[in-house]
PDB file of N, CA and C in Angstrom:
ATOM      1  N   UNK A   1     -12.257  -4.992   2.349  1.00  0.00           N
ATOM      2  CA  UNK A   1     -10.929  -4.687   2.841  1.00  0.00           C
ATOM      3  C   UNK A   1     -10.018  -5.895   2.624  1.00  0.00           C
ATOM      4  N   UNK A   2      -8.594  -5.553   2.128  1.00  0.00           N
ATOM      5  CA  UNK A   2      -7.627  -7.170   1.729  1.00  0.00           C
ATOM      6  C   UNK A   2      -7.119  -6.873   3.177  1.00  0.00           C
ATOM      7  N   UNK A   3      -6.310  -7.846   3.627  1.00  0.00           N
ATOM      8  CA  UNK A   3      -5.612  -8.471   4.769  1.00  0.00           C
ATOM      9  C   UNK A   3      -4.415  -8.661   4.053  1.00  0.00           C
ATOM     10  N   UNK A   4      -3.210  -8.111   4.428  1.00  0.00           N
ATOM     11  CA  UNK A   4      -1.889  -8.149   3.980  1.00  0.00           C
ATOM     12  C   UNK A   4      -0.958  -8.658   5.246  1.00  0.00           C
ATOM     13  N   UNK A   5      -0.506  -9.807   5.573  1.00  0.00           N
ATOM     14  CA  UNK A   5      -0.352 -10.542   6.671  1.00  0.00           C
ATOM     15  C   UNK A   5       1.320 -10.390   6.342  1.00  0.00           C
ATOM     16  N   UNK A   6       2.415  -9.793   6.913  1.00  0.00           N
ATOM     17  CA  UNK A   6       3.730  -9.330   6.813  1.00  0.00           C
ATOM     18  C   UNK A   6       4.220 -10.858   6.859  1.00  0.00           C
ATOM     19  N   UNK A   7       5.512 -11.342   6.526  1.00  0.00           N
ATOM     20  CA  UNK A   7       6.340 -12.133   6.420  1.00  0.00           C
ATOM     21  C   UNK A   7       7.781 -11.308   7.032  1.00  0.00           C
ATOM     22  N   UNK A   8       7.474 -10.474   6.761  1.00  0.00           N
ATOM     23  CA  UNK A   8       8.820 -10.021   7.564  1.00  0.00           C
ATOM     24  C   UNK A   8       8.499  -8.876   8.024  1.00  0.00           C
ATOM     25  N   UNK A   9       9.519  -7.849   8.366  1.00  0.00           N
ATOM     26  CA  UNK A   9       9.085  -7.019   9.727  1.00  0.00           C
ATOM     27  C   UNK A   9       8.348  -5.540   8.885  1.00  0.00           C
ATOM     28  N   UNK A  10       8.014  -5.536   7.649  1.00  0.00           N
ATOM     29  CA  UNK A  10       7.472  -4.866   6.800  1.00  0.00           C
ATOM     30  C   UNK A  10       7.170  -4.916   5.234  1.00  0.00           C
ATOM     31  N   UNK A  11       6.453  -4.219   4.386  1.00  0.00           N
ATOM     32  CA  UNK A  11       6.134  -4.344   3.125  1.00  0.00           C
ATOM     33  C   UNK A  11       6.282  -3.215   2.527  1.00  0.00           C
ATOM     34  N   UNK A  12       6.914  -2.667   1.643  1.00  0.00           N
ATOM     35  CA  UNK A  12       7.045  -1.819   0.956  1.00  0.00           C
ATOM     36  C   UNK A  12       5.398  -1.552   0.371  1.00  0.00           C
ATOM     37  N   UNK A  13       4.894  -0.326   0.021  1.00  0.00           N
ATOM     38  CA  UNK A  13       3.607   0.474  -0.194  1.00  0.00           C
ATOM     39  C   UNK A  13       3.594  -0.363  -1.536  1.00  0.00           C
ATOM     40  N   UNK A  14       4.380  -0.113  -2.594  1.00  0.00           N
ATOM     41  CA  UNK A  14       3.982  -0.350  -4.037  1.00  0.00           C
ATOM     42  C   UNK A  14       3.820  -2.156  -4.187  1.00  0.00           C
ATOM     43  N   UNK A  15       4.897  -3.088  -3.225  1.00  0.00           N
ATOM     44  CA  UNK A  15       4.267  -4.042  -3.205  1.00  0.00           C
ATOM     45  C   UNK A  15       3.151  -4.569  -2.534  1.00  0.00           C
ATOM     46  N   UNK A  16       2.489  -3.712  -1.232  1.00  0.00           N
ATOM     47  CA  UNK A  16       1.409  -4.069  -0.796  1.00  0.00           C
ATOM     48  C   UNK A  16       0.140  -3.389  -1.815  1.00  0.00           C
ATOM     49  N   UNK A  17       0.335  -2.458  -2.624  1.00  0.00           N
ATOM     50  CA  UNK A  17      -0.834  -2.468  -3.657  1.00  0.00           C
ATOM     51  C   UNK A  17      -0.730  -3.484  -4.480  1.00  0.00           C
ATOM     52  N   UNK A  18       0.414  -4.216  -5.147  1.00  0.00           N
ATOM     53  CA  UNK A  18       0.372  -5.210  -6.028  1.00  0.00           C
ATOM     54  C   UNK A  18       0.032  -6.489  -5.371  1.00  0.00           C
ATOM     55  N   UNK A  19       0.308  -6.820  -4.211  1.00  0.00           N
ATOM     56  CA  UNK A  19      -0.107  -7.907  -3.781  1.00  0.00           C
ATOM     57  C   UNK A  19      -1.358  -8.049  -3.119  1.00  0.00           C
ATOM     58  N   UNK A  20      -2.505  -7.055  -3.088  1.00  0.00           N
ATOM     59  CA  UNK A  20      -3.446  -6.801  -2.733  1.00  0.00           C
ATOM     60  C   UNK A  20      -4.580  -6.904  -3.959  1.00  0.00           C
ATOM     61  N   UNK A  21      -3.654  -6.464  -5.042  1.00  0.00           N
ATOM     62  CA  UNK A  21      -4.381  -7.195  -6.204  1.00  0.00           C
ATOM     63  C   UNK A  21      -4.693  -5.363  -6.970  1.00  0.00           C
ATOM     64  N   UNK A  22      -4.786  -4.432  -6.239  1.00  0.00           N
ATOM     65  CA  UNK A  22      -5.215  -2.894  -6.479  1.00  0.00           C
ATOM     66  C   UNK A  22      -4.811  -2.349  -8.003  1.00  0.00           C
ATOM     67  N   UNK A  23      -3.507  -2.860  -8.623  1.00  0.00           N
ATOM     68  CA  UNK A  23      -2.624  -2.405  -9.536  1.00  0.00           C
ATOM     69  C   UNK A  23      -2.265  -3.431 -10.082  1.00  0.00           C
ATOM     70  N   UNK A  24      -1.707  -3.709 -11.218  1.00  0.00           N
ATOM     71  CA  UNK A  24      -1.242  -4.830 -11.840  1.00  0.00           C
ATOM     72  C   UNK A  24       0.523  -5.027 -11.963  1.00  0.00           C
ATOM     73  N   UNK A  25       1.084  -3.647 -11.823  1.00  0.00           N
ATOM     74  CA  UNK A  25       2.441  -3.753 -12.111  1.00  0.00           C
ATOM     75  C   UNK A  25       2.798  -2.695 -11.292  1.00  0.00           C
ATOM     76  N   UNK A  26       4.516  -3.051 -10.720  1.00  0.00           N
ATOM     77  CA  UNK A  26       4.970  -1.951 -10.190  1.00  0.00           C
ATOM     78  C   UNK A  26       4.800  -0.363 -11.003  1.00  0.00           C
ATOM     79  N   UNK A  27       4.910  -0.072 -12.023  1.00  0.00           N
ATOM     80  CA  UNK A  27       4.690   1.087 -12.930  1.00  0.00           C
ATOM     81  C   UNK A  27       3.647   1.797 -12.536  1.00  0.00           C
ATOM     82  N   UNK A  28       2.495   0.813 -12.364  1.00  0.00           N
ATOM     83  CA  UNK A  28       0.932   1.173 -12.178  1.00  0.00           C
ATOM     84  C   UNK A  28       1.428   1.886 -11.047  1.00  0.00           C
ATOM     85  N   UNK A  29       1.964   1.016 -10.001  1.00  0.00           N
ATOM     86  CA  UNK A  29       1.640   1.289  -8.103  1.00  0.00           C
ATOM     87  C   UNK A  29       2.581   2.704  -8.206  1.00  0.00           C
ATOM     88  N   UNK A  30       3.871   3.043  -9.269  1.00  0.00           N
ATOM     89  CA  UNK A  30       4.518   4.455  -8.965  1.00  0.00           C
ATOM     90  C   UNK A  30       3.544   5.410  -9.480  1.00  0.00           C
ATOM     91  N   UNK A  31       3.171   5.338 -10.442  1.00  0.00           N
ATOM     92  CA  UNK A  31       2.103   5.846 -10.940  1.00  0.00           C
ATOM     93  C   UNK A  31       0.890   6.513 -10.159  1.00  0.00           C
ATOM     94  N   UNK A  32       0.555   5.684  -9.081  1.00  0.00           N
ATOM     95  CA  UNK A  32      -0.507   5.658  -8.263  1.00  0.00           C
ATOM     96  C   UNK A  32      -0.245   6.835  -7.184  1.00  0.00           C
ATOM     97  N   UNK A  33       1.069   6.132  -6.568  1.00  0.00           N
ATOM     98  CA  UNK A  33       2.018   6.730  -5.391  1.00  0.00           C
ATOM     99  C   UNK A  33       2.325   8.083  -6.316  1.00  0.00           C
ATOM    100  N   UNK A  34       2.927   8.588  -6.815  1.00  0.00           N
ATOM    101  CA  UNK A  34       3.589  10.087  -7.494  1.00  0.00           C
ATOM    102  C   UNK A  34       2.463  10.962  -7.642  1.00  0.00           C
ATOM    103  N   UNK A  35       0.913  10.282  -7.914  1.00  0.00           N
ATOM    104  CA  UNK A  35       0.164  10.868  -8.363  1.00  0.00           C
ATOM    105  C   UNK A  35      -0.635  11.450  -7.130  1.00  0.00           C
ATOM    106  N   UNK A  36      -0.408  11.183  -6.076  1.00  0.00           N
ATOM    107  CA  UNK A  36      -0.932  10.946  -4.683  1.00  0.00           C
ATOM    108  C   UNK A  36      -2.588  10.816  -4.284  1.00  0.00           C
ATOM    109  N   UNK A  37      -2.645   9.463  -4.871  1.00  0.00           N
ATOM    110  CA  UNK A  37      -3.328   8.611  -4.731  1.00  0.00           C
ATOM    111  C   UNK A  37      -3.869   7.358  -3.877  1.00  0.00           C
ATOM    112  N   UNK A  38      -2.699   7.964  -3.265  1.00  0.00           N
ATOM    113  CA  UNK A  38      -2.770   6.458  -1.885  1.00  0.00           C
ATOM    114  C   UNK A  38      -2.362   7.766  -0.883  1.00  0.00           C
ATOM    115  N   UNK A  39      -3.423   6.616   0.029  1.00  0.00           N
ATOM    116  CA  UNK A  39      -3.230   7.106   1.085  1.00  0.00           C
ATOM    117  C   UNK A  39      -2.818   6.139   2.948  1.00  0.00           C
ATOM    118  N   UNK A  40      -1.589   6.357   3.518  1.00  0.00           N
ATOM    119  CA  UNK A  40      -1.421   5.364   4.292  1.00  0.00           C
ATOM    120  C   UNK A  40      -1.840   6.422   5.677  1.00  0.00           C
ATOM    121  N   UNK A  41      -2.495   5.653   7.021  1.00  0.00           N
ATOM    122  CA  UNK A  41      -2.918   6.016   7.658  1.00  0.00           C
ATOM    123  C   UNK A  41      -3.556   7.496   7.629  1.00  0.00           C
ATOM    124  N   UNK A  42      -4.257   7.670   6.700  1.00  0.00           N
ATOM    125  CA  UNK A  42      -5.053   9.107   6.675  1.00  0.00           C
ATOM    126  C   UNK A  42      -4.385  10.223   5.659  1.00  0.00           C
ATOM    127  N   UNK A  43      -3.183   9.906   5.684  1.00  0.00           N
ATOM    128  CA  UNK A  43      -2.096  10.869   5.063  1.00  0.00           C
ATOM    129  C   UNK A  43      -1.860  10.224   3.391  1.00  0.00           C
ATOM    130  N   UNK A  44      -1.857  11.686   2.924  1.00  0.00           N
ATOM    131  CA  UNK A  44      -1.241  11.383   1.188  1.00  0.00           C
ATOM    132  C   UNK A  44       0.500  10.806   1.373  1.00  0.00           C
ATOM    133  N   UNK A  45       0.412   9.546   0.499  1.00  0.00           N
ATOM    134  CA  UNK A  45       1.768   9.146   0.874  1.00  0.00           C
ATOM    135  C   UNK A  45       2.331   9.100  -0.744  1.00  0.00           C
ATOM    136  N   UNK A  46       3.621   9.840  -0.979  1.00  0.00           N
ATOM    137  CA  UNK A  46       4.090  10.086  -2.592  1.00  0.00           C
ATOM    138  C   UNK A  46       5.344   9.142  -2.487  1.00  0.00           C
ATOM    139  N   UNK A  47       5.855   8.005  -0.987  1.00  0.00           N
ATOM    140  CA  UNK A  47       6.850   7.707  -1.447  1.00  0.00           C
ATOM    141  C   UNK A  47       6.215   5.947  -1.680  1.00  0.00           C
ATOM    142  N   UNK A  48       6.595   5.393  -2.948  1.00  0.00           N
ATOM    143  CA  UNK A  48       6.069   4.112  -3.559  1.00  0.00           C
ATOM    144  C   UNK A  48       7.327   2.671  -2.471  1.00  0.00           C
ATOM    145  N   UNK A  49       8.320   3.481  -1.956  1.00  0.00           N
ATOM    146  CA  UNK A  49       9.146   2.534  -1.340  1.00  0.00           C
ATOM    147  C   UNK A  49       8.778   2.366   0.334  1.00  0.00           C
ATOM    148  N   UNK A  50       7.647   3.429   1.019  1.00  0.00           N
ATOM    149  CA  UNK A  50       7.262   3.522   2.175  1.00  0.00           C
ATOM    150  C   UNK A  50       6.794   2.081   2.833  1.00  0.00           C
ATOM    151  N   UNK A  51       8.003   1.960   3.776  1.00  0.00           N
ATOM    152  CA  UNK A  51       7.790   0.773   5.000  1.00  0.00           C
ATOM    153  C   UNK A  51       6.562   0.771   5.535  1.00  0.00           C
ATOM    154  N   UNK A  52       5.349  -0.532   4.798  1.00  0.00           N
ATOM    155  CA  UNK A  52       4.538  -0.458   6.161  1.00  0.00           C
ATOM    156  C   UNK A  52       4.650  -1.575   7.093  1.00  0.00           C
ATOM    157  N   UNK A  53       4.144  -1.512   8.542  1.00  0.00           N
ATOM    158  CA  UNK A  53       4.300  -2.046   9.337  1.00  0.00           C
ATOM    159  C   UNK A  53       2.723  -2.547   9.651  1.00  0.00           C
ATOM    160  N   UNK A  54       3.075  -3.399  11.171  1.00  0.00           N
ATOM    161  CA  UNK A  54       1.647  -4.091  11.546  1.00  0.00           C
ATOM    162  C   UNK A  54       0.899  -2.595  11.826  1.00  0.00           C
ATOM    163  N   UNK A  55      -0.603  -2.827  11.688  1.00  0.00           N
ATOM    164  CA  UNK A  55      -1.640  -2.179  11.945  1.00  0.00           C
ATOM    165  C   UNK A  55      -1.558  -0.993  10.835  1.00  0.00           C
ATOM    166  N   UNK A  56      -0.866  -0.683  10.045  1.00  0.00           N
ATOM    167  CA  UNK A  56      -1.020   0.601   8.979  1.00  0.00           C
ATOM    168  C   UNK A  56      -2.283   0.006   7.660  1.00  0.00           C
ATOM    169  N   UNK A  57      -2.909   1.164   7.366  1.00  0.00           N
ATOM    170  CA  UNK A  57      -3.960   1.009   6.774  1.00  0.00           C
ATOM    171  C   UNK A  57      -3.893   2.086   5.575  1.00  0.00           C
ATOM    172  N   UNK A  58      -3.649   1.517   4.183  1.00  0.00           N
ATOM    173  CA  UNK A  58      -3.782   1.860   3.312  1.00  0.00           C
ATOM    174  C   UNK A  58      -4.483   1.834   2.158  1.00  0.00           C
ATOM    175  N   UNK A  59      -5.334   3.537   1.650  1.00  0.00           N
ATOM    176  CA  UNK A  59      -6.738   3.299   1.072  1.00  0.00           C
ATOM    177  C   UNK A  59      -5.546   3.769  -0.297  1.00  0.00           C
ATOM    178  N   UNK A  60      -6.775   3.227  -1.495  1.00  0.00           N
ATOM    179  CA  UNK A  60      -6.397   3.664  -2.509  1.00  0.00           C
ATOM    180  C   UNK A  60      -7.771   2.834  -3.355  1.00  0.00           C
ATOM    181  N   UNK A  61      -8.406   4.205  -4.470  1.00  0.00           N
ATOM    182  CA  UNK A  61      -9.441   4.264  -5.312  1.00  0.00           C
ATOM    183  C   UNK A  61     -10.269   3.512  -4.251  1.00  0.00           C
ATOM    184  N   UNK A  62     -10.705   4.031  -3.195  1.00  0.00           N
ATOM    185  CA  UNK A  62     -12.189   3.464  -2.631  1.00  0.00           C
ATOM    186  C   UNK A  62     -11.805   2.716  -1.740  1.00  0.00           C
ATOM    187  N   UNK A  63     -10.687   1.538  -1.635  1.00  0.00           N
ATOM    188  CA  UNK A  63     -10.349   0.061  -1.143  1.00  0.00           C
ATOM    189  C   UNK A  63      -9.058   0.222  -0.287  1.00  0.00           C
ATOM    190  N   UNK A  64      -9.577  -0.611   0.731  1.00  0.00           N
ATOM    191  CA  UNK A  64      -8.330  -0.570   1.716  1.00  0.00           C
ATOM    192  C   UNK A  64      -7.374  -1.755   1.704  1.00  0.00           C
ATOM    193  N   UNK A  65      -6.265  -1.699   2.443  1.00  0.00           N
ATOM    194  CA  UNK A  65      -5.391  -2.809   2.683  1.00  0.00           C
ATOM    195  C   UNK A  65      -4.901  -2.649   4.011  1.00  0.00           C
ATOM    196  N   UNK A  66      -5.367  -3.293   4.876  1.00  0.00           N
ATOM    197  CA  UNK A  66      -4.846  -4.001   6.723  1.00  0.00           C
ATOM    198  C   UNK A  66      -3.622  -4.440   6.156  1.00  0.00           C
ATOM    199  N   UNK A  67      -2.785  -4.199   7.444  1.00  0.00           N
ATOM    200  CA  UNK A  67      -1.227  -4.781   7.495  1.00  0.00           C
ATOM    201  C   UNK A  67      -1.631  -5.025   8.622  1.00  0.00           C
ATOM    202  N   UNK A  68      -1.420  -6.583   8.793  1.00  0.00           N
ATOM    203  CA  UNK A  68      -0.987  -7.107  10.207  1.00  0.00           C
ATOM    204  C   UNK A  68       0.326  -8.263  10.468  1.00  0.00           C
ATOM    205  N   UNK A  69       0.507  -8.513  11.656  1.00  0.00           N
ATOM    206  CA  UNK A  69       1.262  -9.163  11.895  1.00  0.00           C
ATOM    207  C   UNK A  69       1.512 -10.184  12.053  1.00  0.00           C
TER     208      UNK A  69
END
């Protein structure tokens, strides 16, 4: 599981797959997101600009990403 530790009061979905290391380029992460492939707290999530906040947990191909605070 990566640890995605916020700097500010949230992270956009497509940059917490890129900075998690999951995808290599934003293209990849819309790609990912449109294709509904990610999933944030349990739910298929199709929007690549979705605010996450502390404690949201997002899987994608097998691997998760913690948002904390």
């Amino acid at each position: 599981m990566e640890i995605i530790k916020l700097r500010d009061e949230y992270i956009k979905l497509g940059q917490a797959l890129k900075a998690a290391g999951f995808v290599e380029s934003g293209v990849d992460a819309k790609f990912a997101v449109q294709d509904g492939l990610v999933k944030v707290n349990g739910k298929t999530e199709l929007q690549r600009g979705k605010k996450l906040v502390d404690g949201d947990i997002v899987e994608y191909d097998g691997k998760t990403i913690r948002i904390t605070g």
